[in-house]
C-alpha atoms as a PDB file:
ATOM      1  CA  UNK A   1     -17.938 -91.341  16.428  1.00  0.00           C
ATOM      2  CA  UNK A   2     -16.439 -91.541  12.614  1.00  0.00           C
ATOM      3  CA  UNK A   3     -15.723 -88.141  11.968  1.00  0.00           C
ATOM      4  CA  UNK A   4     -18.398 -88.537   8.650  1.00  0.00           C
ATOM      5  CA  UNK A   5     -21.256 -89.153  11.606  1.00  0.00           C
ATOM      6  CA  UNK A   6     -19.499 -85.519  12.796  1.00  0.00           C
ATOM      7  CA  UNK A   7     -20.288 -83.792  10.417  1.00  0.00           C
ATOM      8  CA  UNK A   8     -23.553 -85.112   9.967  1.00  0.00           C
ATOM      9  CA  UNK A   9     -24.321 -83.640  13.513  1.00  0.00           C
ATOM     10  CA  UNK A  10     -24.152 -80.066  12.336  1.00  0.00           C
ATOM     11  CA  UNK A  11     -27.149 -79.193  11.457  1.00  0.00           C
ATOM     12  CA  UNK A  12     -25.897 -75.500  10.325  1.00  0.00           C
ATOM     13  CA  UNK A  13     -25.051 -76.380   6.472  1.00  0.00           C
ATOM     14  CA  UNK A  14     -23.461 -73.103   6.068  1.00  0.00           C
ATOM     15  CA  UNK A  15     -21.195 -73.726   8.829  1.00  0.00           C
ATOM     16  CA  UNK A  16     -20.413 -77.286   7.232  1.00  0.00           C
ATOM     17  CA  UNK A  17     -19.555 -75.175   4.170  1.00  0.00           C
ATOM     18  CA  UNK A  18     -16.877 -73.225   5.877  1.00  0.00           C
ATOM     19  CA  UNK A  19     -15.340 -76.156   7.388  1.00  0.00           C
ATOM     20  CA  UNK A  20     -15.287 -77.722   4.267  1.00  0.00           C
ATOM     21  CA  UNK A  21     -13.714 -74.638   2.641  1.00  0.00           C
ATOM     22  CA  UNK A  22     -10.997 -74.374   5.551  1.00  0.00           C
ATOM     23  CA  UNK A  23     -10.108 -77.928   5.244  1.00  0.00           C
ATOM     24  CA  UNK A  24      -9.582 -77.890   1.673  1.00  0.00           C
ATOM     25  CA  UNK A  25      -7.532 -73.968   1.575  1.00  0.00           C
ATOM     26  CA  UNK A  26      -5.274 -75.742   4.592  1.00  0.00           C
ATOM     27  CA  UNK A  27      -4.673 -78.373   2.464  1.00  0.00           C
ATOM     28  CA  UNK A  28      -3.814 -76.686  -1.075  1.00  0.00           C
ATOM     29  CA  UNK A  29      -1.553 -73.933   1.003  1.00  0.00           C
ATOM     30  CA  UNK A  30       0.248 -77.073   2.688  1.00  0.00           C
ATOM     31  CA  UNK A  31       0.578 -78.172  -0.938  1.00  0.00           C
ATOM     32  CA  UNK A  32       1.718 -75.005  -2.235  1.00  0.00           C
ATOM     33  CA  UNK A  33       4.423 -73.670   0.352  1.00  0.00           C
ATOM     34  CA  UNK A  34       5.959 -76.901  -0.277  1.00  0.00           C
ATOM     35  CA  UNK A  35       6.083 -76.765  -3.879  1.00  0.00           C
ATOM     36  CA  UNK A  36       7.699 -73.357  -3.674  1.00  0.00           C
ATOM     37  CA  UNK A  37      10.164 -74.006  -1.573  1.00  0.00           C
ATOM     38  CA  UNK A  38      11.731 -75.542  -4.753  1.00  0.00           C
ATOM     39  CA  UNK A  39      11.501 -72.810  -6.809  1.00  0.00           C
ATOM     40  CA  UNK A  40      13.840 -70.121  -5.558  1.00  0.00           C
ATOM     41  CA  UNK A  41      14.554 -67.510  -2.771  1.00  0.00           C
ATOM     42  CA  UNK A  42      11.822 -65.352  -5.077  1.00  0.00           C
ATOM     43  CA  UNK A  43       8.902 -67.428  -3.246  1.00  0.00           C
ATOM     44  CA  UNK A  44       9.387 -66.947   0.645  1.00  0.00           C
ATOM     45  CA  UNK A  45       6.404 -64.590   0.725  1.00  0.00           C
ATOM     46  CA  UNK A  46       4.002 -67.069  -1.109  1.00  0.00           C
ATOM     47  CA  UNK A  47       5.216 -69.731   1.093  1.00  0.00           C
ATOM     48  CA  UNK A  48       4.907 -67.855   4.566  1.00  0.00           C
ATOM     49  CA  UNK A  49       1.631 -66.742   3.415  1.00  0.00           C
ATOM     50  CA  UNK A  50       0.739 -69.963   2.189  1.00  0.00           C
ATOM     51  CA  UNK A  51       1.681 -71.729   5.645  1.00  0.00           C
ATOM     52  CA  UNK A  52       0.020 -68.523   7.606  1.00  0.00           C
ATOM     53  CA  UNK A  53      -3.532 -69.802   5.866  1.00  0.00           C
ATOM     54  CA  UNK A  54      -2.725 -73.627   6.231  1.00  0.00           C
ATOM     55  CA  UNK A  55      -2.519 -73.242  10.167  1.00  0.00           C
ATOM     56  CA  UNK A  56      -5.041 -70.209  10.800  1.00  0.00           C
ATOM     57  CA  UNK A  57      -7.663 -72.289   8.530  1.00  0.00           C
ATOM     58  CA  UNK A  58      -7.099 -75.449   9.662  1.00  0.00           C
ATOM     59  CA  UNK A  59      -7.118 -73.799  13.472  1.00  0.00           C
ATOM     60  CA  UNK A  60     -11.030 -72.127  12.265  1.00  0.00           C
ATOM     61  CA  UNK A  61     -12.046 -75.511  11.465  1.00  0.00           C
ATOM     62  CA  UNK A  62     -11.527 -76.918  14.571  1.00  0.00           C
ATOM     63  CA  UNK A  63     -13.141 -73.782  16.412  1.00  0.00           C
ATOM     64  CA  UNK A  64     -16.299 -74.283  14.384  1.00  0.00           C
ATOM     65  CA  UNK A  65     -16.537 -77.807  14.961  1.00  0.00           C
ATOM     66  CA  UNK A  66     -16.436 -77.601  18.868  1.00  0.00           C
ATOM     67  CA  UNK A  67     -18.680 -74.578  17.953  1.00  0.00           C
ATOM     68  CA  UNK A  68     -16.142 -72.220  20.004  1.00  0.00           C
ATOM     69  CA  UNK A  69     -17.335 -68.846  20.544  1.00  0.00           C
ATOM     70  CA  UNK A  70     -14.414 -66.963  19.291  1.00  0.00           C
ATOM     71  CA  UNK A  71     -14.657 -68.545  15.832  1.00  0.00           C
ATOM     72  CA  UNK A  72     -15.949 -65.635  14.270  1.00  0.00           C
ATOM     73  CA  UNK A  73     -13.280 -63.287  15.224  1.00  0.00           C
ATOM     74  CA  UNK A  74     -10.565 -66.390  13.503  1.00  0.00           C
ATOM     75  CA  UNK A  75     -12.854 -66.502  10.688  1.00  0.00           C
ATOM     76  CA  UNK A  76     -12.497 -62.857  10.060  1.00  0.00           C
ATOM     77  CA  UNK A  77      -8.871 -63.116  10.174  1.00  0.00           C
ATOM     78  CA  UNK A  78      -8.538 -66.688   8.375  1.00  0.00           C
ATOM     79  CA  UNK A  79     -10.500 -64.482   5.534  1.00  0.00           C
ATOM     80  CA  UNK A  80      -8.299 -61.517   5.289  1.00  0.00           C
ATOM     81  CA  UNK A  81      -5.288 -64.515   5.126  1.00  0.00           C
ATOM     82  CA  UNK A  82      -6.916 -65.983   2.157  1.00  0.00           C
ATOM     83  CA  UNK A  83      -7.062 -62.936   0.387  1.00  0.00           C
ATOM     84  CA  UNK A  84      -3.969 -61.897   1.068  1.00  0.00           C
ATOM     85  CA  UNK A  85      -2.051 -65.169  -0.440  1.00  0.00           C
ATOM     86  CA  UNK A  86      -4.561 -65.290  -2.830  1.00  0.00           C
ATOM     87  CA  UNK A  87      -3.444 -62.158  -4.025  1.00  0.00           C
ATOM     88  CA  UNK A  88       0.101 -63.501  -3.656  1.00  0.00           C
ATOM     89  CA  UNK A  89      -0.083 -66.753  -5.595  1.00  0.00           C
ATOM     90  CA  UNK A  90      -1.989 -64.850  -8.697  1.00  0.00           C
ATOM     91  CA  UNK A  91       1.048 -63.339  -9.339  1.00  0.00           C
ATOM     92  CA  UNK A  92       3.260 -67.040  -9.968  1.00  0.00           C
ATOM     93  CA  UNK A  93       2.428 -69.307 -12.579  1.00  0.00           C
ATOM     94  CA  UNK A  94       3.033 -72.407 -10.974  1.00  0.00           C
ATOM     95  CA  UNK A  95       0.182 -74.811 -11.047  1.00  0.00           C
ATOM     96  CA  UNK A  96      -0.045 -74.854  -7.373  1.00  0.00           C
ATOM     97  CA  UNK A  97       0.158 -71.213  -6.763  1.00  0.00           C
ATOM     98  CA  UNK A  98      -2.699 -70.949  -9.358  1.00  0.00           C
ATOM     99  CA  UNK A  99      -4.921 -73.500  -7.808  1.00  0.00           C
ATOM    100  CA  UNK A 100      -4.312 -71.307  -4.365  1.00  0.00           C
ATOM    101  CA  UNK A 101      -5.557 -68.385  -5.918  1.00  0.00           C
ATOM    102  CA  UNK A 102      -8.521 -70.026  -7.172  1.00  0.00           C
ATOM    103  CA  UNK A 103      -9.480 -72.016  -3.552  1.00  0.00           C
ATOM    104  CA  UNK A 104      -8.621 -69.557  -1.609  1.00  0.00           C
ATOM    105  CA  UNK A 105     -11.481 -66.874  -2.423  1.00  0.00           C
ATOM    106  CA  UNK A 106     -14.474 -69.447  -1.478  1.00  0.00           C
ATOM    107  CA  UNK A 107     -12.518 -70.161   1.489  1.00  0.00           C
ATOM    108  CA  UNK A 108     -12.347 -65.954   2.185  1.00  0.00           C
ATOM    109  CA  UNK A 109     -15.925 -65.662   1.608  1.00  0.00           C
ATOM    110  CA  UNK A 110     -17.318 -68.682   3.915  1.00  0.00           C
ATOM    111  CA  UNK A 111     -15.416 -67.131   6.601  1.00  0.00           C
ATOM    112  CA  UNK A 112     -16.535 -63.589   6.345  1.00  0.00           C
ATOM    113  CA  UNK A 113     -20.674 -65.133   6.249  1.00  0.00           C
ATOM    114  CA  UNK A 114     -19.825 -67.144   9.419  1.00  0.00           C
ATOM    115  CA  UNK A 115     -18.201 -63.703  10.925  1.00  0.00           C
ATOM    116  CA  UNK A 116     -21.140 -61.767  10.100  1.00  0.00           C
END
């Protein structure tokens, strides 16, 4: 099954919306914690942070897909990630820190509705 036809299946669109929002924080965080590793010693926090949300979010993605039972506890903690290294990245101006701290509070809230 194409993995468009998969996400067609779920019939929860607020779940969908999480997913998508996972998917897309995993992938600006894998973009960001490489970008900073060129910019100086200064960044390790952003980019442990950064790689922290890229697994855990990636990782609650997966659990909602299978529709795992333990996804809401992950989602509660993939949220508190987000905020976290959103919080983090606000404070750089690099482009891809910024566009971190902008993703990553949709992601944060999609997570905490699916914990709920």
């Amino acid at each position: 099954m194409a993995l468009q036809q998969l996400r067609n299946a779920h019939s929860d669109d607020q779940m969908q919306e999480c997913i998508d929002n996972c998917l897309e924080a995993a992938q600006v965080c894998e973009w960001c914690a490489d970008a900073c590793a060129g910019e100086g010693e200064d960044m390790a926090r952003c980019i442990r942070l950064c790689r922290d949300v890229a697994d855990i979010a990636s990782l609650h993605a997966r659990f909602m897909a299978r529709n795992s039972g333990y996804h809401g506890e992950l989602g509660e903690i993939c949220a508190d990630l987000c905020e976290e290294c959103a919080e983090e990245c606000k404070q750089h101006d690099h482009d891809h820190c910024q566009a971190c701290a902008e993703i990553l509070p949709k992601c944060a809230e999609s997570c905490r509705e699916m914990a709920a």
